[in-house]
Structures are given as structure tokens and as C-alpha cells.
PDB file of N, CA and C in Angstrom:
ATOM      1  N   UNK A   1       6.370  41.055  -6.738  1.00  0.00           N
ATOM      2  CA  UNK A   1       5.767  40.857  -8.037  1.00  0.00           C
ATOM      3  C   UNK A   1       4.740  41.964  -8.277  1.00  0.00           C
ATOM      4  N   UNK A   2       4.571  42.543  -9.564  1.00  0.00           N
ATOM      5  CA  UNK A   2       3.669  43.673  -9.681  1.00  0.00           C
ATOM      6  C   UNK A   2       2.761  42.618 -11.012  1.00  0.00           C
ATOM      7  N   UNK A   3       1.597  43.414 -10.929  1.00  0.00           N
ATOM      8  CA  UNK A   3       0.527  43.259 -11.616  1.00  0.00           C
ATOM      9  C   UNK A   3      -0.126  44.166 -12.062  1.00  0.00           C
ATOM     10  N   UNK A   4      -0.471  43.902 -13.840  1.00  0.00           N
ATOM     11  CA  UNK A   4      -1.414  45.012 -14.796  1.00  0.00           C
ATOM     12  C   UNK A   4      -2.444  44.126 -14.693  1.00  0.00           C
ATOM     13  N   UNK A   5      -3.237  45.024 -15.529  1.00  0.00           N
ATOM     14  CA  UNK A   5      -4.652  44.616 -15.644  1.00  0.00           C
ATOM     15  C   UNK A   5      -5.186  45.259 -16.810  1.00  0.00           C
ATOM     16  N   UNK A   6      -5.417  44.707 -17.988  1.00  0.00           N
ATOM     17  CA  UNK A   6      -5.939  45.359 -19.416  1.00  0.00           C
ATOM     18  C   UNK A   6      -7.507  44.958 -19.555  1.00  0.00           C
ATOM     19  N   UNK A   7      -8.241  45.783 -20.162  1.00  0.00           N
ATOM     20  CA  UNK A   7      -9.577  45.348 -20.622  1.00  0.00           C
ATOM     21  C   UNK A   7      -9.112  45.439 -22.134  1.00  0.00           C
ATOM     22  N   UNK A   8      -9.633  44.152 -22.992  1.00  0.00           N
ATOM     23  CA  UNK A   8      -8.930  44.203 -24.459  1.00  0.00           C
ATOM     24  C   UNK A   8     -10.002  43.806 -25.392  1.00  0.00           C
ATOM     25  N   UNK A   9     -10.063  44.190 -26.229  1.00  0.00           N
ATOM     26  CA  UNK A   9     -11.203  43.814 -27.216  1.00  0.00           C
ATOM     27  C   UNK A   9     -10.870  43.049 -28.632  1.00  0.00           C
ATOM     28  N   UNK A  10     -11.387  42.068 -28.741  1.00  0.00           N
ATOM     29  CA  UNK A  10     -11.209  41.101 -29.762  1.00  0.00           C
ATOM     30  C   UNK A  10     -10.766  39.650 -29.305  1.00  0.00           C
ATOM     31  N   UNK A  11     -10.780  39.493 -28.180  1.00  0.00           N
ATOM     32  CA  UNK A  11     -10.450  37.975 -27.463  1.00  0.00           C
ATOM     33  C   UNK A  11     -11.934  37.582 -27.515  1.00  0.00           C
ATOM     34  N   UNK A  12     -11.765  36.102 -28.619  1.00  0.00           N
ATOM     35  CA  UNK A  12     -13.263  35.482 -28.209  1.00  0.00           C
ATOM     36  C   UNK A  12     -14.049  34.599 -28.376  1.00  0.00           C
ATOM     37  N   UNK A  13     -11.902  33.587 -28.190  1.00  0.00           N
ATOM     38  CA  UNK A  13     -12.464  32.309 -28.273  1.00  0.00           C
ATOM     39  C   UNK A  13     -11.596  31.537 -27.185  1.00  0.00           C
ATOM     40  N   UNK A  14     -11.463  30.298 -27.732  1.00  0.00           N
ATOM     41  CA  UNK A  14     -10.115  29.549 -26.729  1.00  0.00           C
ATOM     42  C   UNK A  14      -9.110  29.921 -27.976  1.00  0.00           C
ATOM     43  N   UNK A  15      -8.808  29.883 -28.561  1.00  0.00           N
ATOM     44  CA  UNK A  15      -7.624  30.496 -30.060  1.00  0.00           C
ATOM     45  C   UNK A  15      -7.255  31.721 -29.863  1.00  0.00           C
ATOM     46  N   UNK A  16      -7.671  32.480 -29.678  1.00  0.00           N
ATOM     47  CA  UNK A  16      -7.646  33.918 -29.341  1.00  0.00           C
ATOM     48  C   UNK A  16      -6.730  34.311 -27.676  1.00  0.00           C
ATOM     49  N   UNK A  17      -7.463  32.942 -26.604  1.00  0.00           N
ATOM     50  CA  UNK A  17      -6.808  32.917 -25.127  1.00  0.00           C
ATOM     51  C   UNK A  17      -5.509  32.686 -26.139  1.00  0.00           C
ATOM     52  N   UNK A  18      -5.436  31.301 -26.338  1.00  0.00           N
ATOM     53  CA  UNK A  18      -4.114  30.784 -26.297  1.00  0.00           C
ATOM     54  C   UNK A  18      -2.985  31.674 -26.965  1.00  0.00           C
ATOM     55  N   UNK A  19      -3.305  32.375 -28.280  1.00  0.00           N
ATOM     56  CA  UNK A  19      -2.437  33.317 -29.102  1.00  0.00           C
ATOM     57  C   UNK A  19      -1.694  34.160 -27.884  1.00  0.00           C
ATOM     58  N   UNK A  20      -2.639  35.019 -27.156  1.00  0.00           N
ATOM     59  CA  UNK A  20      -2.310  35.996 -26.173  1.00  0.00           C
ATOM     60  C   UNK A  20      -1.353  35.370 -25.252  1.00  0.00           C
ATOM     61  N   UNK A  21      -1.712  34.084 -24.623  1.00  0.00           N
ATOM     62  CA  UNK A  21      -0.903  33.711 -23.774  1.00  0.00           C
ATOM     63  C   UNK A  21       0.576  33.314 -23.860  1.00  0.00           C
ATOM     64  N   UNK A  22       0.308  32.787 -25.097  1.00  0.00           N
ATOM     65  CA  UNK A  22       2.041  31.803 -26.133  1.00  0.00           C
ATOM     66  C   UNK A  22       2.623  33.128 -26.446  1.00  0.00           C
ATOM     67  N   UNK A  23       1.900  34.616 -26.704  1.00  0.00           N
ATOM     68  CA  UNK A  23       2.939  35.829 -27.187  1.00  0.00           C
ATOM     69  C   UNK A  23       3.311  36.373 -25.098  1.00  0.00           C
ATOM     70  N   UNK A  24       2.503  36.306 -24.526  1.00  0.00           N
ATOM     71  CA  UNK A  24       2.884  36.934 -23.273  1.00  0.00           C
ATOM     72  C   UNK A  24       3.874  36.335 -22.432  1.00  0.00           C
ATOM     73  N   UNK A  25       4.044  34.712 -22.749  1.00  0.00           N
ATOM     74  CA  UNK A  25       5.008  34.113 -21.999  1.00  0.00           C
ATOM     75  C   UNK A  25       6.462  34.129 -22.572  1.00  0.00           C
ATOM     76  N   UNK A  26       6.914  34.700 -23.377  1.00  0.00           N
ATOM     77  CA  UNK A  26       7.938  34.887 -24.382  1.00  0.00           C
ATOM     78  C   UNK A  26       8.545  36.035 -23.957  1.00  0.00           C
ATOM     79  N   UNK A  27       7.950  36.734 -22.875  1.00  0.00           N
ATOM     80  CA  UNK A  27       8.458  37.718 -22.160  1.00  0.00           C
ATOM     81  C   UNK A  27       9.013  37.481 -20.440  1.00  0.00           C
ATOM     82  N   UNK A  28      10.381  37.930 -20.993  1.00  0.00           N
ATOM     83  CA  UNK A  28      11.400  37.366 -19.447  1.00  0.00           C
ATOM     84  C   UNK A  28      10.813  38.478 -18.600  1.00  0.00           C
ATOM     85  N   UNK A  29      10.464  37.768 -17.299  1.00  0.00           N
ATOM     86  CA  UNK A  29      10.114  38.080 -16.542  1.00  0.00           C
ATOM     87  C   UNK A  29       8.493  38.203 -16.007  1.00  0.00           C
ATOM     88  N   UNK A  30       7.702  37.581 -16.999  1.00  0.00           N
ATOM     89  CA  UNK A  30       6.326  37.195 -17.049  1.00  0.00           C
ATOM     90  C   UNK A  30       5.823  35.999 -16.104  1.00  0.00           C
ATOM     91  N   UNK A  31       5.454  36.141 -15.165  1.00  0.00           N
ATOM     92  CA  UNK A  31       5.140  34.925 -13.874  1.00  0.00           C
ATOM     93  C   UNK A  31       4.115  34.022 -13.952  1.00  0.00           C
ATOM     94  N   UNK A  32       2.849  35.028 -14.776  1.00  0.00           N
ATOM     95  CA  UNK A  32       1.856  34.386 -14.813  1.00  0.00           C
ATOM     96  C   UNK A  32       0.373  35.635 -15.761  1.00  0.00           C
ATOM     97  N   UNK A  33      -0.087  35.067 -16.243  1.00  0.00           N
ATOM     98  CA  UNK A  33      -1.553  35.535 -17.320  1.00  0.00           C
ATOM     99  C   UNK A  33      -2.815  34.400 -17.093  1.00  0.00           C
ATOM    100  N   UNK A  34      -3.542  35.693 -16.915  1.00  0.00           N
ATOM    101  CA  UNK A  34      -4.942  35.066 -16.754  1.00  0.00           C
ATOM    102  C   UNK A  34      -5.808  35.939 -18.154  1.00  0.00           C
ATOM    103  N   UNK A  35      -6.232  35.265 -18.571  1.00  0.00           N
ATOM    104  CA  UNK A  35      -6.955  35.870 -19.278  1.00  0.00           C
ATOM    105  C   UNK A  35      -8.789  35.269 -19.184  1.00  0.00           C
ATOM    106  N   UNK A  36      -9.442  36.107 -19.082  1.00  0.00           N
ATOM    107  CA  UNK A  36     -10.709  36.286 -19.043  1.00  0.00           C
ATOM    108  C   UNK A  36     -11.645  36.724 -20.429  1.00  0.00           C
ATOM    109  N   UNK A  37     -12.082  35.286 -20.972  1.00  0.00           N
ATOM    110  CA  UNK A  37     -12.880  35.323 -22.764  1.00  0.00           C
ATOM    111  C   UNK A  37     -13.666  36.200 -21.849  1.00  0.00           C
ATOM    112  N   UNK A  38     -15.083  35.822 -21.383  1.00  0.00           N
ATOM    113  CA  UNK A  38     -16.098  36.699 -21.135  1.00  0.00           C
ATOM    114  C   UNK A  38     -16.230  37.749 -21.035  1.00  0.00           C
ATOM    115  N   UNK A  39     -15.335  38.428 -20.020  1.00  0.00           N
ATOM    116  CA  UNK A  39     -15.081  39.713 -19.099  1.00  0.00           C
ATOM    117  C   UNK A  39     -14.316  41.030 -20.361  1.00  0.00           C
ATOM    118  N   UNK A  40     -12.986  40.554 -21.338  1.00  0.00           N
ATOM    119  CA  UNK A  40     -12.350  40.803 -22.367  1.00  0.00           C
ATOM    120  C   UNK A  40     -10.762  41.283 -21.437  1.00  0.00           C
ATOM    121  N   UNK A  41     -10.407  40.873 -20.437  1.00  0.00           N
ATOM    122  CA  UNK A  41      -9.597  41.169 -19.665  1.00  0.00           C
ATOM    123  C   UNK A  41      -8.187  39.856 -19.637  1.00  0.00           C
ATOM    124  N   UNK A  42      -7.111  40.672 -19.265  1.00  0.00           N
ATOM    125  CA  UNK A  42      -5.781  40.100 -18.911  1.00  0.00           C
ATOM    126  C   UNK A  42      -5.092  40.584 -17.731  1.00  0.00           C
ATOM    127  N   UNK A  43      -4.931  39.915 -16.852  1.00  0.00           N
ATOM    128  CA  UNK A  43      -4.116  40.083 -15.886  1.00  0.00           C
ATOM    129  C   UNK A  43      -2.896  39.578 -15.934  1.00  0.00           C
ATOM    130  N   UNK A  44      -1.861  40.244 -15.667  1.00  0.00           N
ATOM    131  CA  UNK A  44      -0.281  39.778 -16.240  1.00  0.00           C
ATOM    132  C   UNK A  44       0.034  40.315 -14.273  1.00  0.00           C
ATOM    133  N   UNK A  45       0.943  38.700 -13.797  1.00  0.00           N
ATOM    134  CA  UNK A  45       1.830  39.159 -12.721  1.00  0.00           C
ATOM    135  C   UNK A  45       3.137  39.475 -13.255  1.00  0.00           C
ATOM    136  N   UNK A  46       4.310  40.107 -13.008  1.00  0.00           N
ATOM    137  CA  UNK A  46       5.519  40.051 -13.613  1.00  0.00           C
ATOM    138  C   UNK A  46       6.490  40.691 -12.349  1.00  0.00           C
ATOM    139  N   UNK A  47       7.906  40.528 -12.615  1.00  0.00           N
ATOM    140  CA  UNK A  47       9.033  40.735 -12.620  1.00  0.00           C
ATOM    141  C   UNK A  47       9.520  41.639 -13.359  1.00  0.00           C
ATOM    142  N   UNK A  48      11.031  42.583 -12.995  1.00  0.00           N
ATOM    143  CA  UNK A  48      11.997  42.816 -13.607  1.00  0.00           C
ATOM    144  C   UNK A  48      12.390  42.020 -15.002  1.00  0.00           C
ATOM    145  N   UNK A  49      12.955  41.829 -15.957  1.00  0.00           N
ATOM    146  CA  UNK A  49      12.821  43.166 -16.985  1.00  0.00           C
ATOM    147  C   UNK A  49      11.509  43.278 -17.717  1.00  0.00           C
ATOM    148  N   UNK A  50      10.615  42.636 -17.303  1.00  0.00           N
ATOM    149  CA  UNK A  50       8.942  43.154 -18.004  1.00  0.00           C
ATOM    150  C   UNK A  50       8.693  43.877 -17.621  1.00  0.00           C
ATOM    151  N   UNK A  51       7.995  44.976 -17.890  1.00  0.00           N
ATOM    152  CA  UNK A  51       6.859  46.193 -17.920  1.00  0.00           C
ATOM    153  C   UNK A  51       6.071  46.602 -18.563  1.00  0.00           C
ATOM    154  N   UNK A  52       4.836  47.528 -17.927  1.00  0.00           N
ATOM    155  CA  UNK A  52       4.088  47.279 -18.545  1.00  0.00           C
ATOM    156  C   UNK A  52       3.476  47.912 -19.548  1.00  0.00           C
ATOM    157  N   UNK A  53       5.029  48.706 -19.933  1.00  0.00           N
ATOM    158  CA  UNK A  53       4.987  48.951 -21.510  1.00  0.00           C
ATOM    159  C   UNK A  53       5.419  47.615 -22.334  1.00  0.00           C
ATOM    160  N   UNK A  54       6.126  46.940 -22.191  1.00  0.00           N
ATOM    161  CA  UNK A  54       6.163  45.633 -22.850  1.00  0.00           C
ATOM    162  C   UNK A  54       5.457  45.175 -23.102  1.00  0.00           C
ATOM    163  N   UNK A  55       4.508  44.947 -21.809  1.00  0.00           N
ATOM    164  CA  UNK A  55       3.421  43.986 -21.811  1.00  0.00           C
ATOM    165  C   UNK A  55       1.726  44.320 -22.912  1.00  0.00           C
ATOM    166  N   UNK A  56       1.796  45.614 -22.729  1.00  0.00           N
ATOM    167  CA  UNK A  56       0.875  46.288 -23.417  1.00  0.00           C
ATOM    168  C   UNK A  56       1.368  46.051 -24.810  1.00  0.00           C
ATOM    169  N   UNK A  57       2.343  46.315 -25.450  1.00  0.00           N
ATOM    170  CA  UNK A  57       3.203  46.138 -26.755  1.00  0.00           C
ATOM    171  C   UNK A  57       2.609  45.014 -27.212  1.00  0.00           C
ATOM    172  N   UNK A  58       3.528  44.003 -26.021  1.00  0.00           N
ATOM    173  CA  UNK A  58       3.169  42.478 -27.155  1.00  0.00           C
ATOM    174  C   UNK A  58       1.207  41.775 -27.171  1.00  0.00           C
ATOM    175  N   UNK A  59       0.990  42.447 -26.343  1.00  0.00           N
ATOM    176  CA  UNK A  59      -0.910  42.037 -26.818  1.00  0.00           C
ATOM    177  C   UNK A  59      -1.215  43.063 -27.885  1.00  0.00           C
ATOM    178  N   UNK A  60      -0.852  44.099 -28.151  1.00  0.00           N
ATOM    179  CA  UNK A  60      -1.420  45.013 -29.183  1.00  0.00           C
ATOM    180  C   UNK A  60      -0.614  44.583 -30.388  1.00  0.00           C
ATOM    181  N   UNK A  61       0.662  43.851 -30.355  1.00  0.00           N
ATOM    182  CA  UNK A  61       1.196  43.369 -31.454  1.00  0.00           C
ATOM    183  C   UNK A  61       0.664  41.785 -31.997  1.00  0.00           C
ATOM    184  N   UNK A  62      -0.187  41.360 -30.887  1.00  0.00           N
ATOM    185  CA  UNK A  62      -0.548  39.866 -31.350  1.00  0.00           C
ATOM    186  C   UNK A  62      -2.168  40.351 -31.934  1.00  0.00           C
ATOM    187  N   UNK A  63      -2.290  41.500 -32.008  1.00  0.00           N
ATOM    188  CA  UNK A  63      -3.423  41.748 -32.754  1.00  0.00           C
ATOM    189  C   UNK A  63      -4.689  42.225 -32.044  1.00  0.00           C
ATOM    190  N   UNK A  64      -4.870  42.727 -30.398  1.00  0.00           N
ATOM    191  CA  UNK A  64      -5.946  42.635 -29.804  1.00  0.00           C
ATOM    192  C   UNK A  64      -6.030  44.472 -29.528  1.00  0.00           C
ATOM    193  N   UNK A  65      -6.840  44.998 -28.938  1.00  0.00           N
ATOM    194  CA  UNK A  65      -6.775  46.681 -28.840  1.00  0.00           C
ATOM    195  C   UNK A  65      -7.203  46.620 -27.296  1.00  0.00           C
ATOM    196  N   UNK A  66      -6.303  47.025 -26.649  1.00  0.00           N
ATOM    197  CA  UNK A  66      -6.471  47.586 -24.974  1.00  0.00           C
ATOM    198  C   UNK A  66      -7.097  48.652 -25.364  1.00  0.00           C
ATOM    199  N   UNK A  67      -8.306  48.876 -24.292  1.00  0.00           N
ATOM    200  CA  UNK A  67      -9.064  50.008 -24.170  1.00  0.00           C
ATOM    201  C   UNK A  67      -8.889  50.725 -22.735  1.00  0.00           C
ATOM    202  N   UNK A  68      -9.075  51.477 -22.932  1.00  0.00           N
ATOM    203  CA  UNK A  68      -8.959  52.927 -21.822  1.00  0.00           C
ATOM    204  C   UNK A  68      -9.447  53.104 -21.289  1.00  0.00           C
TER     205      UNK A  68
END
């Protein structure tokens, strides 16, 4: 199993967790998401066919901005 790790800005509530999580699990091969309100962070474990160009995709498409 491999694991990313995003710092993301605009998570910053429990509405905001849950959005991220209901768009990240919709992805085959997604094992598990942690997401961290305080910190502004997501940790995604995954599988084959996710990556973590996918993974980056669908949080920047549910509306949040990974920072660099």
C-alpha cells in the first residue's frame, strides 16, 4: 500500500471533512483518508488503479487548493 500526504487549504469544518472524504472514497483503489481540520492535511493510503495524480485531482475538484 502506498501513501500521499497533502497540506490543503480551505478544510474547516466537519462539512468540509466529510465532502473530501465521500469525493476520495469513490476512487477504486482508495484504502483509507485521514483528514486533519486543524493541521489542513490529508493522508490517502491506496492501491493500484489510484494515484496520486488522481488523488490530487479529485480534492482540487471537490473545491480545496493543495499547497506546495
Amino acid at each position: 500500500m502506498k501513501t500521499v500526504h497533502y497540506s490543503v487549504s480551505g478544510i474547516a469544518n466537519r462539512k468540509s471533512k466529510a465532502q473530501v472524504l465521500n469525493a476520495l472514497d469513490k476512487i477504486k483503489g482508495v484504502q483509507k483518508v485521514a483528514v486533519d481540520v486543524a493541521r489542513g492535511t490529508i493522508e490517502v493510503q491506496y492501491n493500484e488503479p489510484a494515484n496520486p495524480d488522481s488523488i490530487k485531482n479529485c480534492i482540487e475538484h471537490t473545491g480545496y487548493i493543495i499547497q506546495d
